[in-house]
N, C-alpha and C. Protein backbone atom coordinates (compact mmCIF):
# COMPACT_ATOMS: atom_id res chain seq x y z
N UNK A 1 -12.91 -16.62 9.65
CA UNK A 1 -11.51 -16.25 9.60
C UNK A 1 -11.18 -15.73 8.20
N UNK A 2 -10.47 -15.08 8.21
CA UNK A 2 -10.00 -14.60 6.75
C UNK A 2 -9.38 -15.08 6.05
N UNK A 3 -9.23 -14.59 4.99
CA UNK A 3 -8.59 -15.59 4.17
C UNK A 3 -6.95 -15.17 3.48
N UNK A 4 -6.03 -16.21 3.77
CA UNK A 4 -5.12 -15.91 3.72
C UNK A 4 -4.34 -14.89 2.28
N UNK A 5 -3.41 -13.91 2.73
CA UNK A 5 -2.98 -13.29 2.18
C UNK A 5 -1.94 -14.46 0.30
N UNK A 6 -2.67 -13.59 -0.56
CA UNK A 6 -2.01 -14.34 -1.82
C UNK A 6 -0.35 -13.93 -2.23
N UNK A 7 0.02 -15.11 -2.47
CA UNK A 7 2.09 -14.63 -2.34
C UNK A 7 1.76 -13.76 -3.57
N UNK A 8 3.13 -12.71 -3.83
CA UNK A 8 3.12 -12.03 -4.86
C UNK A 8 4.30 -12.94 -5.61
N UNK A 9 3.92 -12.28 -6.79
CA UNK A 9 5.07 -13.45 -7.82
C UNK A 9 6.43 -13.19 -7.24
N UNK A 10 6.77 -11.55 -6.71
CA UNK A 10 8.72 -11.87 -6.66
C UNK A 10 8.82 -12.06 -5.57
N UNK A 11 8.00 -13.12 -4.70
CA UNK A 11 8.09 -13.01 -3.34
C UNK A 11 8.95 -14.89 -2.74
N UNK A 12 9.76 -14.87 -2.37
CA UNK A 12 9.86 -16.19 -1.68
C UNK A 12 9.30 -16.86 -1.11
N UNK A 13 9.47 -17.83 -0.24
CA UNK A 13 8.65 -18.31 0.83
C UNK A 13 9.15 -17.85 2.00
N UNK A 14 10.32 -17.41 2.21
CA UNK A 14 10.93 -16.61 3.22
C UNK A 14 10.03 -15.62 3.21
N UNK A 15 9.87 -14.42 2.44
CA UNK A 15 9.43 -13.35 2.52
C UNK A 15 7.78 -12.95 2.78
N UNK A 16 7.54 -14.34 2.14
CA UNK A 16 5.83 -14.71 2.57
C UNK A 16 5.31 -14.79 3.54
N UNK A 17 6.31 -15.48 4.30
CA UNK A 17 5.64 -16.33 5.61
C UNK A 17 5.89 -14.84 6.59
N UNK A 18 7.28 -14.21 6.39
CA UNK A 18 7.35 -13.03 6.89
C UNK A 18 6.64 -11.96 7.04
N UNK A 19 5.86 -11.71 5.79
CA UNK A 19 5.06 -10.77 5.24
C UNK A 19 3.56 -11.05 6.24
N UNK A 20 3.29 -12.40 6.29
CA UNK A 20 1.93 -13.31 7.05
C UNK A 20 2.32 -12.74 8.36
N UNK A 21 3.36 -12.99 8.91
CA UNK A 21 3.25 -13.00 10.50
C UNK A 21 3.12 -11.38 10.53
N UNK A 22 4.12 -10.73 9.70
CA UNK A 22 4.16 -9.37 10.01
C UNK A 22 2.61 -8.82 10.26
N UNK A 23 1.43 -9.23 9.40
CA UNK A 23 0.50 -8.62 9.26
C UNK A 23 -0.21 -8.82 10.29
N UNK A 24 -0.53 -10.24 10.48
CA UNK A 24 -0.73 -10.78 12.11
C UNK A 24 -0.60 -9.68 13.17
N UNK A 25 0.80 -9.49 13.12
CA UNK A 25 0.75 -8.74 14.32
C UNK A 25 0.11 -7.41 14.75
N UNK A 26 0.42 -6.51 13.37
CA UNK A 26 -0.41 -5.53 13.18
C UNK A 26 -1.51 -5.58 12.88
N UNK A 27 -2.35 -6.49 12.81
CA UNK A 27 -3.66 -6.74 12.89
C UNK A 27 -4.32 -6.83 14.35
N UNK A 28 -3.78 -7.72 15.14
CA UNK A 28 -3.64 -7.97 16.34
C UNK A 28 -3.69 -6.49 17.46
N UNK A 29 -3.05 -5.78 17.21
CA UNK A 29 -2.52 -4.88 17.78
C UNK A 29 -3.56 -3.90 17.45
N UNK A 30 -4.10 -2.99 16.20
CA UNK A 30 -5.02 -2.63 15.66
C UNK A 30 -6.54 -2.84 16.33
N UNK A 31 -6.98 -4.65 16.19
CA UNK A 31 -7.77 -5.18 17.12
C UNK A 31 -7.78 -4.28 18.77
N UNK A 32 -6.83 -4.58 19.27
CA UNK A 32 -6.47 -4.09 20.68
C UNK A 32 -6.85 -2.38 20.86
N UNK A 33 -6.25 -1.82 19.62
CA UNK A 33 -5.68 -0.56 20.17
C UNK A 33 -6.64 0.47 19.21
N UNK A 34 -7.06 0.18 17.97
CA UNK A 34 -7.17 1.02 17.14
C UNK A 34 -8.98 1.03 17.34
N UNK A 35 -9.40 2.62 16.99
CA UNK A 35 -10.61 2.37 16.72
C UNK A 35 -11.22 3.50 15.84
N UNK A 36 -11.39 2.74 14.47
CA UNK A 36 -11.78 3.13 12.73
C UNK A 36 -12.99 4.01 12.97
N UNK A 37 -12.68 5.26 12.30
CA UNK A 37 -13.92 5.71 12.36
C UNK A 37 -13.76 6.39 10.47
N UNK A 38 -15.20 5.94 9.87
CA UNK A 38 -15.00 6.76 8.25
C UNK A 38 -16.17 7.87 8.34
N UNK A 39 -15.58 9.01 7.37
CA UNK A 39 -16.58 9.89 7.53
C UNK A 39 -16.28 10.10 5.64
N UNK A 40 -17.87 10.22 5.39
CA UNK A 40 -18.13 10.04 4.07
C UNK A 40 -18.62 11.59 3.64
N UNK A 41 -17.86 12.22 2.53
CA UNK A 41 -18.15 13.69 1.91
C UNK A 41 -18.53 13.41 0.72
N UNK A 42 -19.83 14.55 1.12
CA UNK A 42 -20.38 14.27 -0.13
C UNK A 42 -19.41 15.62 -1.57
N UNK A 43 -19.26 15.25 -2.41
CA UNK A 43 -18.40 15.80 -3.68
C UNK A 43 -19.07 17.23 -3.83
N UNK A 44 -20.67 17.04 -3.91
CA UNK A 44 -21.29 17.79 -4.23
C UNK A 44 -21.73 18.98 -3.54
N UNK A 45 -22.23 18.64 -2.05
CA UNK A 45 -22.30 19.63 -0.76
C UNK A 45 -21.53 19.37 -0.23
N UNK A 46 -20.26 18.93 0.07
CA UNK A 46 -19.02 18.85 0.80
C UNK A 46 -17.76 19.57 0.05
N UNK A 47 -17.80 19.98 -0.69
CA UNK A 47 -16.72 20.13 -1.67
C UNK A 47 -16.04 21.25 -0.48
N UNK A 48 -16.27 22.05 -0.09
CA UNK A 48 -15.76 23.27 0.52
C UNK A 48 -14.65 22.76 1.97
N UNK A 49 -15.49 21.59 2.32
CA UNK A 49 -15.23 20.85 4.05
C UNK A 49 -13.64 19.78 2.64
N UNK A 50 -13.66 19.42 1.56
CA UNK A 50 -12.87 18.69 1.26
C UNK A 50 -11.59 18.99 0.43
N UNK A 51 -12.02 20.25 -0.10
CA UNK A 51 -10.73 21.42 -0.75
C UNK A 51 -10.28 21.92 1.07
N UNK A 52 -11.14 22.34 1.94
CA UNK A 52 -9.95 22.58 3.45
C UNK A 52 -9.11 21.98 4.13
N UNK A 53 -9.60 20.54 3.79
CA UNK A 53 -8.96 19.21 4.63
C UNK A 53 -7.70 18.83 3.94
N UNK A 54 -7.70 19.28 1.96
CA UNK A 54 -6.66 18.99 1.24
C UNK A 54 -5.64 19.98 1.54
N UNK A 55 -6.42 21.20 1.84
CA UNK A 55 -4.88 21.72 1.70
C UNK A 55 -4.27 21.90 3.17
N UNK A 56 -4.50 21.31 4.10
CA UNK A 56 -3.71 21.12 5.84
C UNK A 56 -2.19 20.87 4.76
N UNK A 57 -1.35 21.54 6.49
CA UNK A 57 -0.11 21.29 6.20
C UNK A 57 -0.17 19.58 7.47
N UNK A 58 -0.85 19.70 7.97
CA UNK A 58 -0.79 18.59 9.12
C UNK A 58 -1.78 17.79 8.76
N UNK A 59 -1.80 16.42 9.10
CA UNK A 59 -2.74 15.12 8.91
C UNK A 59 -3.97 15.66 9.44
N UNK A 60 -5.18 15.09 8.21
CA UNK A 60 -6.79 15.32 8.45
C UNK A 60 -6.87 14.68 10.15
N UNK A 61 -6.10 13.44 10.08
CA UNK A 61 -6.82 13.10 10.96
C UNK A 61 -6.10 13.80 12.60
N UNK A 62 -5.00 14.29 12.75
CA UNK A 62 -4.22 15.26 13.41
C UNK A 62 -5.24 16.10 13.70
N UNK A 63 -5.89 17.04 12.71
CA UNK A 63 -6.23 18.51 12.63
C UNK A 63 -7.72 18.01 13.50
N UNK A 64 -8.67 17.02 12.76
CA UNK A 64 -9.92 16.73 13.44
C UNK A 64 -9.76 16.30 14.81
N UNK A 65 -8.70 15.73 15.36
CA UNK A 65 -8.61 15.12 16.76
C UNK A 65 -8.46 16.39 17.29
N UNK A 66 -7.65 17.78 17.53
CA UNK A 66 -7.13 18.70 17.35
C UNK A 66 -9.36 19.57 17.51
N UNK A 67 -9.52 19.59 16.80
CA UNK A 67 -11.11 20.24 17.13
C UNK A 67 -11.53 19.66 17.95
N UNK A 68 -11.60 18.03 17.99
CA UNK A 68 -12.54 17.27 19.31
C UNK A 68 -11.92 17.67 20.38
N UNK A 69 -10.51 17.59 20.57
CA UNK A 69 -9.73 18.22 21.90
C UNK A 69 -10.20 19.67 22.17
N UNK A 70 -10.18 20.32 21.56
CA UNK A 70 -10.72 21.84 21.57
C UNK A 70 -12.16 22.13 22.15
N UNK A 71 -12.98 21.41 21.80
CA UNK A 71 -14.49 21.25 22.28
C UNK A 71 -14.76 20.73 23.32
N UNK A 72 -13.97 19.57 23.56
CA UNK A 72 -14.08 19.02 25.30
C UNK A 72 -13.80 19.88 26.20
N UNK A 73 -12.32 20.38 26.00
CA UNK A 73 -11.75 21.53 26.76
C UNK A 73 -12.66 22.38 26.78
N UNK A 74 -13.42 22.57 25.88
CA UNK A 74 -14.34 24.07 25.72
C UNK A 74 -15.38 23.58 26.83
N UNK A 75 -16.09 22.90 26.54
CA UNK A 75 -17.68 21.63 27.29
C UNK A 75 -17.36 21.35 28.62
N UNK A 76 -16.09 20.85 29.03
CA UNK A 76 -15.74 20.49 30.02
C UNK A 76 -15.81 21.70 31.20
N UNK A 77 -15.56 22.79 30.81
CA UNK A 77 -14.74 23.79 32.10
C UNK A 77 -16.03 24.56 31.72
C-alpha cells in the first residue's frame, strides 16, 4: 500500500483529510478507467518528432489518439 500523502505546512487537518480522500477517489477511478501509456524521445534522434509535438495548437495526447483513429479507419475498411 502506499504511503500516505505528507500534510503541507499551510494545510489544516480539515484540508488534509480532504485533500486524502480527494486523491482516493481519483486514484480509484484512474485504476478503473485510465490506461498510462509513456513514450520516451530520444533529444538527440527525436528532436524533429519533439519540436512538432511542441508546437500543436491541440493536446499531444489529442493529436496522437487523432492518428491511431485515422489508421484503424484506414486498416479497418
Amino acid at each position: 500500500m502506499a504511503e500516505a500523502k505528507k500534510r503541507r505546512p499551510e494545510e489544516n487537518d480539515y484540508d488534509y483529510i480532504k485533500r486524502l480522500k480527494h486523491n482516493r477517489k481519483v486514484n480509484k477511478y484512474r485504476k478503473k478507467n485510465v490506461h498510462n501509456l509513456n513514450l520516451y524521445l530520444n533529444i538527440k534522434y527525436d528532436m524533429d518528432i519533439i519540436e512538432w509535438l511542441d508546437s500543436l495548437a491541440e493536446s499531444k495526447s489529442a493529436y496522437i489518439k487523432s492518428l491511431i483513429r485515422e489508421d484503424i479507419k484506414k486498416y479497418k475498411s
